[in-house]
C-alpha atoms as a PDB file:
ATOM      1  CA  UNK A   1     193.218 201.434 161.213  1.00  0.00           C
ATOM      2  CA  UNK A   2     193.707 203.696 158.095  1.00  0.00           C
ATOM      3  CA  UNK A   3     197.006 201.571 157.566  1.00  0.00           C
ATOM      4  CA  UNK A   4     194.981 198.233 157.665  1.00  0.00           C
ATOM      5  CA  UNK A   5     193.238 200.029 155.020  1.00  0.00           C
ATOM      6  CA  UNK A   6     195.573 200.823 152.873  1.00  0.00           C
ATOM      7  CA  UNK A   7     197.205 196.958 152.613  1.00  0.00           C
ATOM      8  CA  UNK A   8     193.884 195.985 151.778  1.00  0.00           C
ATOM      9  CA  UNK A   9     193.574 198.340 148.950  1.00  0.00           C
ATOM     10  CA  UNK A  10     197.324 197.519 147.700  1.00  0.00           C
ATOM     11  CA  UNK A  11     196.553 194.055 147.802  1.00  0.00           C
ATOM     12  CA  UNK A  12     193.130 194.313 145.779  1.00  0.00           C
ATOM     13  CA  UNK A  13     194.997 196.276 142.874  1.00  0.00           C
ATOM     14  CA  UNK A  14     197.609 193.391 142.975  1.00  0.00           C
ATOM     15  CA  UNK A  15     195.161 190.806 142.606  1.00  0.00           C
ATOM     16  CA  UNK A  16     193.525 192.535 139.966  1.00  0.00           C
ATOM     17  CA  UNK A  17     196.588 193.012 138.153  1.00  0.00           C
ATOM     18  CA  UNK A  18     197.529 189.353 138.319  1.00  0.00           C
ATOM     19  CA  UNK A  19     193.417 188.225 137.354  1.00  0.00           C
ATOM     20  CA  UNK A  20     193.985 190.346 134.408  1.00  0.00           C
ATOM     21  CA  UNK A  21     197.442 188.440 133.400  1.00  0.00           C
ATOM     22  CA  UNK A  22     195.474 184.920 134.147  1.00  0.00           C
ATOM     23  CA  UNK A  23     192.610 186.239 132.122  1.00  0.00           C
ATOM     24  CA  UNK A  24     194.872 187.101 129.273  1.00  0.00           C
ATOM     25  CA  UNK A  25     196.622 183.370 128.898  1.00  0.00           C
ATOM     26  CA  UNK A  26     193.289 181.518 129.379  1.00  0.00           C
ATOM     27  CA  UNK A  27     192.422 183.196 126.093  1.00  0.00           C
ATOM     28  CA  UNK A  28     195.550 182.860 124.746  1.00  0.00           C
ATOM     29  CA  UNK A  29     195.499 178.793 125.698  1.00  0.00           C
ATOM     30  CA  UNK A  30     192.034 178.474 124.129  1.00  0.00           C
ATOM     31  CA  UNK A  31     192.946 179.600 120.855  1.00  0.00           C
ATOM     32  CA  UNK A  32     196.298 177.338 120.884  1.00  0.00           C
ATOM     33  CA  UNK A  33     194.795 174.489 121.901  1.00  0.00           C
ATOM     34  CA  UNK A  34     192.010 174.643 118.726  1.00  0.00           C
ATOM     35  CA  UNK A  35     195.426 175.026 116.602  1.00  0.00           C
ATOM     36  CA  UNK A  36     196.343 172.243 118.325  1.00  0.00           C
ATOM     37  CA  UNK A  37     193.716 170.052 118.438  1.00  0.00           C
ATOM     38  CA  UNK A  38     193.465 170.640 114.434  1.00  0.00           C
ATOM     39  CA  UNK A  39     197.092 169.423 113.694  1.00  0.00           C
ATOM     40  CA  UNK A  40     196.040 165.964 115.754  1.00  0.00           C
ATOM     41  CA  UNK A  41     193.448 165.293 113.896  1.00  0.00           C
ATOM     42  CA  UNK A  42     194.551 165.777 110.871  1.00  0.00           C
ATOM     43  CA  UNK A  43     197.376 163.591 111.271  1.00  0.00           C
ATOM     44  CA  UNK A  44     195.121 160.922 113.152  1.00  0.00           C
ATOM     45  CA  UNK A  45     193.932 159.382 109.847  1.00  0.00           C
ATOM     46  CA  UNK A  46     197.508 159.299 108.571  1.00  0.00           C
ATOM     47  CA  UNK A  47     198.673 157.469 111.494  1.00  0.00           C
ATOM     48  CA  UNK A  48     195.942 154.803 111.960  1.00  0.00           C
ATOM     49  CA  UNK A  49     196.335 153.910 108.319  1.00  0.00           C
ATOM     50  CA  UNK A  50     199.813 153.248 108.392  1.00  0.00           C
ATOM     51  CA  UNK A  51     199.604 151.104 111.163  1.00  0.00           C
ATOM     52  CA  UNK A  52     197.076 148.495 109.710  1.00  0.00           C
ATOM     53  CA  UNK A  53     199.648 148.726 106.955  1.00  0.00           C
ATOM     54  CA  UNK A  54     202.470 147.472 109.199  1.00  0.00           C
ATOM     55  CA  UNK A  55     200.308 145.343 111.210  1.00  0.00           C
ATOM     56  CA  UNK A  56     199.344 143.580 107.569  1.00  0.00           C
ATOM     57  CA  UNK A  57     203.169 143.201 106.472  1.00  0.00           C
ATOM     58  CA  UNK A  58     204.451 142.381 110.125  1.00  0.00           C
ATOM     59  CA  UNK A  59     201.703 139.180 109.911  1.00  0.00           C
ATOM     60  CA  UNK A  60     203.356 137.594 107.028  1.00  0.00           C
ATOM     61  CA  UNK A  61     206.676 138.611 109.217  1.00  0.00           C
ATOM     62  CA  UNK A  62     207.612 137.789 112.570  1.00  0.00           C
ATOM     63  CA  UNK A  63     211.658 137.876 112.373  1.00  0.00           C
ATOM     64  CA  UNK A  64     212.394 141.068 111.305  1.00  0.00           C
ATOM     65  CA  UNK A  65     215.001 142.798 113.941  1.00  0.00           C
ATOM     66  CA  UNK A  66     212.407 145.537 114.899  1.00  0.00           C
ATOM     67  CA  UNK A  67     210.304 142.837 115.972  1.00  0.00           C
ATOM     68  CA  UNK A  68     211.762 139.948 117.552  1.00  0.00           C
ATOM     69  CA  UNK A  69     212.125 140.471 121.388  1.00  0.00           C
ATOM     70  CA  UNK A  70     215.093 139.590 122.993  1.00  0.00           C
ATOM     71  CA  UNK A  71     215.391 136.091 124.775  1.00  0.00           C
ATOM     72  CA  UNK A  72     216.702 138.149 127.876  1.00  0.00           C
ATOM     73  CA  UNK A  73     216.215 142.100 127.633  1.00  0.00           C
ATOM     74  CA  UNK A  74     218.812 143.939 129.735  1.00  0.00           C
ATOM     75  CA  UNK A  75     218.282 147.575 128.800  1.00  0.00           C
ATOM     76  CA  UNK A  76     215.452 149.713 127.735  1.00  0.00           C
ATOM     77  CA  UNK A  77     215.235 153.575 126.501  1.00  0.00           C
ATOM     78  CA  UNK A  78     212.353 155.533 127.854  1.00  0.00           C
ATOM     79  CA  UNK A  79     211.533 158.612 126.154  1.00  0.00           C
ATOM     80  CA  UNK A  80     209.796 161.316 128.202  1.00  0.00           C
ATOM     81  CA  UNK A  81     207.557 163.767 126.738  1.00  0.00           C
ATOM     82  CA  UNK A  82     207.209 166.858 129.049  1.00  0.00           C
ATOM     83  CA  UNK A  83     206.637 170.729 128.053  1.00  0.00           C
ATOM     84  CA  UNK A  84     209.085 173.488 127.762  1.00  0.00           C
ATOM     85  CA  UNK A  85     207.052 176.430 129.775  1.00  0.00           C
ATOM     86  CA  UNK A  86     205.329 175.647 132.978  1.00  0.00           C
ATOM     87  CA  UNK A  87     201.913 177.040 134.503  1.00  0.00           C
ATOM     88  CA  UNK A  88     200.061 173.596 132.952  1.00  0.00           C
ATOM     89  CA  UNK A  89     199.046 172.417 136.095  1.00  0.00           C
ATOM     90  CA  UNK A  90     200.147 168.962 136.814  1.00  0.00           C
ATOM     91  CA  UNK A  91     200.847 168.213 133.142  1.00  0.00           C
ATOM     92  CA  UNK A  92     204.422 167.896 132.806  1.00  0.00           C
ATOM     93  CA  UNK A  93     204.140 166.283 137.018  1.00  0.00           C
ATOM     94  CA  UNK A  94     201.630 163.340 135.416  1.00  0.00           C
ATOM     95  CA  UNK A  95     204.294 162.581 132.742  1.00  0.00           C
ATOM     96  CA  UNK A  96     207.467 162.443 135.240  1.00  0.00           C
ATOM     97  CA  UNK A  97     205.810 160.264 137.682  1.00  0.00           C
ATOM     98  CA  UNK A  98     204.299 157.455 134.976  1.00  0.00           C
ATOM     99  CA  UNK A  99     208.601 157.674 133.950  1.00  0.00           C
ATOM    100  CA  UNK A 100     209.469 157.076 137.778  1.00  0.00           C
ATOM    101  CA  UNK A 101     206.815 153.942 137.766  1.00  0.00           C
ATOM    102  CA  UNK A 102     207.709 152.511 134.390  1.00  0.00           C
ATOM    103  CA  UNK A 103     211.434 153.120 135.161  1.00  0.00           C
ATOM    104  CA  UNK A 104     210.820 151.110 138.906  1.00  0.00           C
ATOM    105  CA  UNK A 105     208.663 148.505 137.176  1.00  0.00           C
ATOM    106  CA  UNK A 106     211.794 148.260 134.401  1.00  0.00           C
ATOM    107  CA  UNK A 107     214.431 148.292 137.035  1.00  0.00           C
ATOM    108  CA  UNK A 108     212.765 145.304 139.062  1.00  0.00           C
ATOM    109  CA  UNK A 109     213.044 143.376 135.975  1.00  0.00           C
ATOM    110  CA  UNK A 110     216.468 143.639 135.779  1.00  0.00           C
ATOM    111  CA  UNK A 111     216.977 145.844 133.268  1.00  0.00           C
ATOM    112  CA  UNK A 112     218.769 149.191 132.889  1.00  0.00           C
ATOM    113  CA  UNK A 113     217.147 152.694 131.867  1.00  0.00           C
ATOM    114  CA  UNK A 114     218.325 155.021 129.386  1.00  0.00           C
ATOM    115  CA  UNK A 115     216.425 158.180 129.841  1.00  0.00           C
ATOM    116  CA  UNK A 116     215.398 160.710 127.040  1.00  0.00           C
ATOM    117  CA  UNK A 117     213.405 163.604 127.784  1.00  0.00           C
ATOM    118  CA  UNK A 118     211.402 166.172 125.551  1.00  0.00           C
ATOM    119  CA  UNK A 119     210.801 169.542 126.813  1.00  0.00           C
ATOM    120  CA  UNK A 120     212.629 171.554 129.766  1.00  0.00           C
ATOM    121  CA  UNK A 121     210.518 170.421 132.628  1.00  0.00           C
ATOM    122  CA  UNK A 122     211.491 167.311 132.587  1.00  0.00           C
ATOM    123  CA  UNK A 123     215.431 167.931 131.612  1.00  0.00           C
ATOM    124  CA  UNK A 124     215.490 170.104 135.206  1.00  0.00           C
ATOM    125  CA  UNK A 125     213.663 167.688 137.104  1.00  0.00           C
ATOM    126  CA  UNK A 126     216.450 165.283 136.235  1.00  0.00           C
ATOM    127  CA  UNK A 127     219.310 167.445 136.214  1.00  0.00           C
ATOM    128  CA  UNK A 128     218.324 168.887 139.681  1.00  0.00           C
ATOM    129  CA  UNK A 129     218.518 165.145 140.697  1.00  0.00           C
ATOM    130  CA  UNK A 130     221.939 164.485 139.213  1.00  0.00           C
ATOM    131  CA  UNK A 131     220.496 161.323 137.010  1.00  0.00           C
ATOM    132  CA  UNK A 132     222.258 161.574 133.728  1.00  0.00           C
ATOM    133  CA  UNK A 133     220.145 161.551 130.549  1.00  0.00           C
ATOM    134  CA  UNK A 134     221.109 160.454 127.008  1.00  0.00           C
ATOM    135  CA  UNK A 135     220.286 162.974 125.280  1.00  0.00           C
ATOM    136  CA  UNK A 136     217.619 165.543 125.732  1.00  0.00           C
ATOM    137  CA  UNK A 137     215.063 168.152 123.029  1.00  0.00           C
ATOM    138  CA  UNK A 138     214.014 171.841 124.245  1.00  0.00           C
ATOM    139  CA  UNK A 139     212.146 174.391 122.443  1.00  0.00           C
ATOM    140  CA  UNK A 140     209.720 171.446 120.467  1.00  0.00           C
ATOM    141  CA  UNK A 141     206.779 170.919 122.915  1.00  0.00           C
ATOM    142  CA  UNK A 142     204.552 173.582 121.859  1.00  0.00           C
ATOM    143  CA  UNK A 143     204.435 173.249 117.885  1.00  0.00           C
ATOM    144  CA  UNK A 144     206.316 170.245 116.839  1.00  0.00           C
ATOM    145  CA  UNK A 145     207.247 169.416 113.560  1.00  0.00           C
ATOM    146  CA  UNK A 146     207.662 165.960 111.390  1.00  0.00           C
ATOM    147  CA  UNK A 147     211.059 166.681 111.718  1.00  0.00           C
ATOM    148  CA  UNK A 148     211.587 166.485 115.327  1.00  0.00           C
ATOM    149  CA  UNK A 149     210.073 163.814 115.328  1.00  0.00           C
ATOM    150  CA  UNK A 150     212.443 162.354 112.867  1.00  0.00           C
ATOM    151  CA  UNK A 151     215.325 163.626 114.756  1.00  0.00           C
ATOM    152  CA  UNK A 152     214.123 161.800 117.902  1.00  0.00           C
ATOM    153  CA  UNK A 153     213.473 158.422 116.345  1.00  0.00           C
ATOM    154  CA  UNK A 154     216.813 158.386 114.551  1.00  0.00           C
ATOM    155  CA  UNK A 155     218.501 158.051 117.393  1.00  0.00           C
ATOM    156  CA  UNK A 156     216.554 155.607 119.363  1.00  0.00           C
ATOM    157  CA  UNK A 157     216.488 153.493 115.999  1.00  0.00           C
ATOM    158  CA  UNK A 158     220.399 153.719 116.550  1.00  0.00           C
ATOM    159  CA  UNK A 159     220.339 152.352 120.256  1.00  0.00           C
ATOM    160  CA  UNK A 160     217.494 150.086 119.407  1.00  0.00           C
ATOM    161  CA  UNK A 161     219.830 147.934 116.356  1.00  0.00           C
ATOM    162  CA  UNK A 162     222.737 148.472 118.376  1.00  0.00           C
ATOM    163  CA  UNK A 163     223.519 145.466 120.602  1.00  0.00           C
ATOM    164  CA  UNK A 164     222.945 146.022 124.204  1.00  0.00           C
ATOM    165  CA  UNK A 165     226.574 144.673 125.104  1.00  0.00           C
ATOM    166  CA  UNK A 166     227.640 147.491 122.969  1.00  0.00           C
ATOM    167  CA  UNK A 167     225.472 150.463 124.634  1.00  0.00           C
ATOM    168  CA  UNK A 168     222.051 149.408 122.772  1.00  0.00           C
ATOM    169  CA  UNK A 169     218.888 149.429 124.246  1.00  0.00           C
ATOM    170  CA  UNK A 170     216.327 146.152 123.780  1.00  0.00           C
ATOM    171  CA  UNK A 171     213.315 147.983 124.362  1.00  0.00           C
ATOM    172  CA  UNK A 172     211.529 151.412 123.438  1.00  0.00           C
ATOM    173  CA  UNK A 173     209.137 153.135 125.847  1.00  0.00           C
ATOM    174  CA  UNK A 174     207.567 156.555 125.211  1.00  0.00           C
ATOM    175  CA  UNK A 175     205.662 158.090 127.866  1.00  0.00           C
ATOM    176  CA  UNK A 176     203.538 161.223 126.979  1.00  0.00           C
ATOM    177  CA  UNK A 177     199.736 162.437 127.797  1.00  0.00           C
ATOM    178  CA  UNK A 178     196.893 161.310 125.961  1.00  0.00           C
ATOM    179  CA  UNK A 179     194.211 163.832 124.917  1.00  0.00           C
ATOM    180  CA  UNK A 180     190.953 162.477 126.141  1.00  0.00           C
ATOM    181  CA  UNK A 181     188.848 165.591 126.258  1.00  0.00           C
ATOM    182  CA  UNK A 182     189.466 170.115 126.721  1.00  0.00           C
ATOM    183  CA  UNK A 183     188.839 168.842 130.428  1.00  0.00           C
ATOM    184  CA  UNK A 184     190.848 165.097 130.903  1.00  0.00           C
ATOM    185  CA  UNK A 185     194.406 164.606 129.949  1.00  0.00           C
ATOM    186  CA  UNK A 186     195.811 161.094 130.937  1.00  0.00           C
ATOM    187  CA  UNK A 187     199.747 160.263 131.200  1.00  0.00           C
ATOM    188  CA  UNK A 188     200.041 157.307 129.210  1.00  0.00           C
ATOM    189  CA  UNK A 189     203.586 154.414 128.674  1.00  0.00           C
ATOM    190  CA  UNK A 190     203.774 152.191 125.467  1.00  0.00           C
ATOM    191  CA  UNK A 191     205.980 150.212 124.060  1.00  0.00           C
ATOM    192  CA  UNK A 192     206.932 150.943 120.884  1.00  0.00           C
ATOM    193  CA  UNK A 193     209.612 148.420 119.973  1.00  0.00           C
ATOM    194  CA  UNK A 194     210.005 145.891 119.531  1.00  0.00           C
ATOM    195  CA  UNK A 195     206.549 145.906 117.515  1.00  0.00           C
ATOM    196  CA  UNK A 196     203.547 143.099 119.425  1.00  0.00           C
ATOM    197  CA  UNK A 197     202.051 141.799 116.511  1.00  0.00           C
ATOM    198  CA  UNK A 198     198.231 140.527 117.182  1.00  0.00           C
ATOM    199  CA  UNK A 199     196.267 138.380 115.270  1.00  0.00           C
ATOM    200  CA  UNK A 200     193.282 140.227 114.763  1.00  0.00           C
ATOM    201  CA  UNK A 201     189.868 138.479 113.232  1.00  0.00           C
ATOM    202  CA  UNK A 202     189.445 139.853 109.592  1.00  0.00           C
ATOM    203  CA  UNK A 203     185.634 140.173 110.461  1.00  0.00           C
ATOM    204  CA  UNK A 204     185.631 142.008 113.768  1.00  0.00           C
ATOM    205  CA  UNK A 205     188.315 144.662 112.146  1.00  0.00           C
ATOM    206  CA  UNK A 206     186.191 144.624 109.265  1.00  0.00           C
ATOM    207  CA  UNK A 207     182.766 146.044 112.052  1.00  0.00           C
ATOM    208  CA  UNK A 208     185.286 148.160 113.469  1.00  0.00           C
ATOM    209  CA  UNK A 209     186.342 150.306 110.418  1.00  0.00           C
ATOM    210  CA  UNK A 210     182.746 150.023 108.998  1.00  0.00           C
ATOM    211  CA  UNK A 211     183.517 148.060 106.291  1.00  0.00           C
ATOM    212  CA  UNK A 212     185.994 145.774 104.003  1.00  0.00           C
ATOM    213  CA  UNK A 213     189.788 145.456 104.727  1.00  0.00           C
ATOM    214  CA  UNK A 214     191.926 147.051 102.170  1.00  0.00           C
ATOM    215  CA  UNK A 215     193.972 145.716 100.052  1.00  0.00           C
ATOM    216  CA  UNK A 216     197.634 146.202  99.788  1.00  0.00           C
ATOM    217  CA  UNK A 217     200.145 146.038  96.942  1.00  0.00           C
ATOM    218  CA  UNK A 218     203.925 147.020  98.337  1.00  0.00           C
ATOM    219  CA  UNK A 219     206.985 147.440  96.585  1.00  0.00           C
ATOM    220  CA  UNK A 220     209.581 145.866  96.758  1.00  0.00           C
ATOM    221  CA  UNK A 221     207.316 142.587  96.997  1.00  0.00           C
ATOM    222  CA  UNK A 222     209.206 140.849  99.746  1.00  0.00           C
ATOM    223  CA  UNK A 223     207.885 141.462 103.514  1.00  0.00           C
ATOM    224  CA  UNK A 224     211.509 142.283 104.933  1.00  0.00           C
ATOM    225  CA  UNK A 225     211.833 144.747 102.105  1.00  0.00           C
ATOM    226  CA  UNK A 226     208.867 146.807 103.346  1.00  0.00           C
ATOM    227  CA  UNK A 227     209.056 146.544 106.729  1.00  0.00           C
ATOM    228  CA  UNK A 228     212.963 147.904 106.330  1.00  0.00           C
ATOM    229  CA  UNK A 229     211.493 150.898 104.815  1.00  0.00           C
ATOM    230  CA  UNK A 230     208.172 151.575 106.495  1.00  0.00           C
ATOM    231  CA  UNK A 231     209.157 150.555 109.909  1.00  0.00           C
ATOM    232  CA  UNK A 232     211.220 153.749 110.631  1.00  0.00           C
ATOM    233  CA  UNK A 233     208.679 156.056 109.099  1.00  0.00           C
ATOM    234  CA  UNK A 234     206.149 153.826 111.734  1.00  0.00           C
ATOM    235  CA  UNK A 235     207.684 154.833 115.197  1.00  0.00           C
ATOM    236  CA  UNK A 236     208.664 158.848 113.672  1.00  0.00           C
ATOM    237  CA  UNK A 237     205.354 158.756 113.041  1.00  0.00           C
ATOM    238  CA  UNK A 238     204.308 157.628 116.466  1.00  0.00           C
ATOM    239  CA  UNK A 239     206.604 159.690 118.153  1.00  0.00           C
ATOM    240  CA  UNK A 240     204.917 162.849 116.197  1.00  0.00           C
ATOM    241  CA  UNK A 241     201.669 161.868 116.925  1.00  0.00           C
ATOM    242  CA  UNK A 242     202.669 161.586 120.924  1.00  0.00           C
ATOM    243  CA  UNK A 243     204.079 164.920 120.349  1.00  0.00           C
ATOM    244  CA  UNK A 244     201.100 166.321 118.724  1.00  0.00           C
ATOM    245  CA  UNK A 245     198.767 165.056 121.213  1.00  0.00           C
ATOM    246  CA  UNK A 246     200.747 166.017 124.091  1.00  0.00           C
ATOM    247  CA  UNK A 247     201.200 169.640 122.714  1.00  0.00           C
ATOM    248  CA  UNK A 248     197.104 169.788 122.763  1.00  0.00           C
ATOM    249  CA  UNK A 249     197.011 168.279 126.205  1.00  0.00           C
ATOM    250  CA  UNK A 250     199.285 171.176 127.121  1.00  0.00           C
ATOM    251  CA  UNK A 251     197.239 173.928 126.315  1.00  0.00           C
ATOM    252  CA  UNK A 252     193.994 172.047 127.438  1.00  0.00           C
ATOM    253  CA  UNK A 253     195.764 171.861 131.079  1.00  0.00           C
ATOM    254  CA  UNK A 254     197.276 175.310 130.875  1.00  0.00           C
ATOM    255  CA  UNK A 255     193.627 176.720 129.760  1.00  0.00           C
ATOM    256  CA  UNK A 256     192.251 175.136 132.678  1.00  0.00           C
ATOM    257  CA  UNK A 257     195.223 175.788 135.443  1.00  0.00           C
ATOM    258  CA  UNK A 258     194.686 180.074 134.280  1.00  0.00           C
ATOM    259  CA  UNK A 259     191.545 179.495 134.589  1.00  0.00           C
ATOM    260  CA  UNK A 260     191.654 178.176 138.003  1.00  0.00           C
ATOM    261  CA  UNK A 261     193.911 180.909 139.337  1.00  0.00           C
ATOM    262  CA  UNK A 262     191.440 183.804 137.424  1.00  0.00           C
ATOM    263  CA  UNK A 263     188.769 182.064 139.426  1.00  0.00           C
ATOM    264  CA  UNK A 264     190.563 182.028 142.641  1.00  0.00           C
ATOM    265  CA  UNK A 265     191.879 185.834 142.154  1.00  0.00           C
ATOM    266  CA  UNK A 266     188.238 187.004 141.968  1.00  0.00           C
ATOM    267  CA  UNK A 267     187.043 184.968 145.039  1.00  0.00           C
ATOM    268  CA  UNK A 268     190.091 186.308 146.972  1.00  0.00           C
ATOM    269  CA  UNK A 269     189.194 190.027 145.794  1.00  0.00           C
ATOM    270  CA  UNK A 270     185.869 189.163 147.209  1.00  0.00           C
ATOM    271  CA  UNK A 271     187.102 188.659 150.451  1.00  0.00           C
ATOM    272  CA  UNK A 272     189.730 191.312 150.789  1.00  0.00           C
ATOM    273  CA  UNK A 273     186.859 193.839 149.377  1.00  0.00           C
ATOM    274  CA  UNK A 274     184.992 192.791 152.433  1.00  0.00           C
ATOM    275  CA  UNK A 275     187.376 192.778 154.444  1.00  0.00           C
ATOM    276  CA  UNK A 276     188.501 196.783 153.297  1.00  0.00           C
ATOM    277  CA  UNK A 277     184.782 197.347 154.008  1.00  0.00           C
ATOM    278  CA  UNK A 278     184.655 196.288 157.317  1.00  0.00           C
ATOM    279  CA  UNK A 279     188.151 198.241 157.616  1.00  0.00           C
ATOM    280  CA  UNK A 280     186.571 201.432 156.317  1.00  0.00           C
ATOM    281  CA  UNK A 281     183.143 201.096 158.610  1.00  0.00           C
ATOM    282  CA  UNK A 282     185.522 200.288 161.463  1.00  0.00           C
ATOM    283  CA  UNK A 283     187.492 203.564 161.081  1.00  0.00           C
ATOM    284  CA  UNK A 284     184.872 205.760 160.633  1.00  0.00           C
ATOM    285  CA  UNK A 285     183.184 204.345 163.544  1.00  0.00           C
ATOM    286  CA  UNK A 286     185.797 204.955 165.159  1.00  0.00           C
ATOM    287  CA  UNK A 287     186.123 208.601 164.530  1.00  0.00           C
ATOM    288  CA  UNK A 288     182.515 209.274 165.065  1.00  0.00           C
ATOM    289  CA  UNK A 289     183.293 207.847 168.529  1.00  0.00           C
ATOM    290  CA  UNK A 290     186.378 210.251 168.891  1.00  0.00           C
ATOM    291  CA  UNK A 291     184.118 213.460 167.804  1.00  0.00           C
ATOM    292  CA  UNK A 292     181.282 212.304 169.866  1.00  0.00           C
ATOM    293  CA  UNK A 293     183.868 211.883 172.561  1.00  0.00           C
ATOM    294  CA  UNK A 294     185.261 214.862 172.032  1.00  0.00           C
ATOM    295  CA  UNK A 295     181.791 217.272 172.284  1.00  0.00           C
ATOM    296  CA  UNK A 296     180.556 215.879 175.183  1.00  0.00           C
ATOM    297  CA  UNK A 297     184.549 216.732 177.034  1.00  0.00           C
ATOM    298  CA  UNK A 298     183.770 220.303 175.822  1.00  0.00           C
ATOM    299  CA  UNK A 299     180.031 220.428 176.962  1.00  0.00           C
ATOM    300  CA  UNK A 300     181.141 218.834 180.433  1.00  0.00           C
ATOM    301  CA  UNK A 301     183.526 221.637 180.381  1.00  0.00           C
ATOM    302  CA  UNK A 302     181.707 224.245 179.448  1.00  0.00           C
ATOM    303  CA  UNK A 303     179.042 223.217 182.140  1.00  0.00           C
ATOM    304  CA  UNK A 304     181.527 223.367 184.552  1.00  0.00           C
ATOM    305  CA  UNK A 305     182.869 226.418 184.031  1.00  0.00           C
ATOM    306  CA  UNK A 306     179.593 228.194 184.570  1.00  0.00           C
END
């Protein structure tokens, strides 16, 4: 019994220990993820802006390489946007299955998958699966910077105006996680390129941005002119903003996954301080029996004996 005891005991200092580590990177989580949350925003305005400016260029525009579609697409890049650390709870999972569906929904269109993937979680789930990937970013997820995400596009510009008999890609996918709330993260697939263009009514954009359209001057005056230069700086941006937004959705579901297992950790040392308790009562019931035992042996004796 005192040994039942004793494994209780162990295992309540353990599990105080490890509440005390979950404690600790809750904390640490919630002050990231304001960091986080900061650098999004900021660059939200940024990003909206400069795509009502390409949307306004592309409309005069339709034939520009980064926007025609392919009369028959055979190959598409999909780039994956995981994390580099794990204990996130099913962040980096969300991400890798929406690339498994878009890559199946892809695949039964007939068209090949080259895979690029952001953040370790995602290169080992790969790599443990021997399914080659093009090329591959560690060490980013956490605090990316513009020029990551300049890296990153580079190269899928590359594959993207390469033709796709000559290893090119027609298509550009990103899949990532899009911050909803501190408590909802969703995994989200876009298209990126080629770019849809939409006609949009001047008057219901004008309701939605609470006011009148701007008005736009470029240089050099043509359309192809600007869209050659502001179309790259377009999908780095997106690809930065994607990595922004899934670096705050990784702390929100890291803040909440330590918080679930600090939770847990003090309902389980609940139970196994009952369970000690009950332990403890047991024994010493169990030596009071054994003494009580034990007097009435010698009174029976002693009573016999006279």
């Amino acid at each position: 019994m005192g040994g039942q005891l004793r494994v209780y005991r162990r295992r309540i200092r353990s599990t105080k220990s490890m509440a005390k580590i979950t404690r600790a990177m809750e904390l640490i989580a919630t002050t990231r993820i304001t960091k986080a949350q900061q650098r999004m925003q900021a660059a939200g305005p940024y990003t909206r802006e400069l795509t009502r400016a390409v949307s306004a260029v592309a409309g005069h525009k339709t034939d520009h390489p980064l926007l025609m579609e392919s009369e028959n697409p055979t190959r598409a890049a999909v780039l994956a946007i995981t994390s580099d650390k794990g204990l996130a709870g099913a962040f980096s999972a969300n991400v890798l299955k929406e690339t498994e569906s878009l890559t199946a929904l892809l695949q039964e269109e007939g068209k090949d998958v080259d895979t690029y993937v952001v953040g370790r979680k995602g290169i080992a789930y790969f790599s443990f699966r021997d399914r080659p990937l093009v090329n591959s970013w560690e060490n980013i997820t956490e605090r990316p910077e513009y020029a990551h995400a300049k890296e990153i596009s580079d190269q899928l510009l590359s594959a993207f105006t390469t033709d796709s008999a000559e290893g090119g890609v027609d298509e550009l996918h990103i899949v990532s996680t899009e911050f909803v709330s501190m408590l909802t993260q969703r995994a989200t697939s876009n298209r990126i390129l080629p770019l849809e263009v939409e006609e949009v009514d001047e008057e219901e954009l004008a309701a939605h941005t609470g006011g009148t359209l701007p008005l736009y001057e470029f240089e050099p005056p043509s359309p192809g002119g600007v869209l050659d230069q502001i179309l790259p700086q377009y999908v780095a941006n997106r690809i930065f903003f994607a990595l922004l937004e899934s670096a705050a959705s990784q702390w929100a579901s890291r803040r909440a996954a330590m918080k679930a297992a600090t939770d847990n950790a003090e309902e389980l040392i609940g139970t196994l301080t009952r369970q000690a308790n009950q332990a403890r009562q047991a024994e010493i019931t169990s030596e009071i029996s054994e003494i009580v035992g034990g007097a009435d042996a010698l009174a029976a004796a002693s009573a016999g004996s006279e």
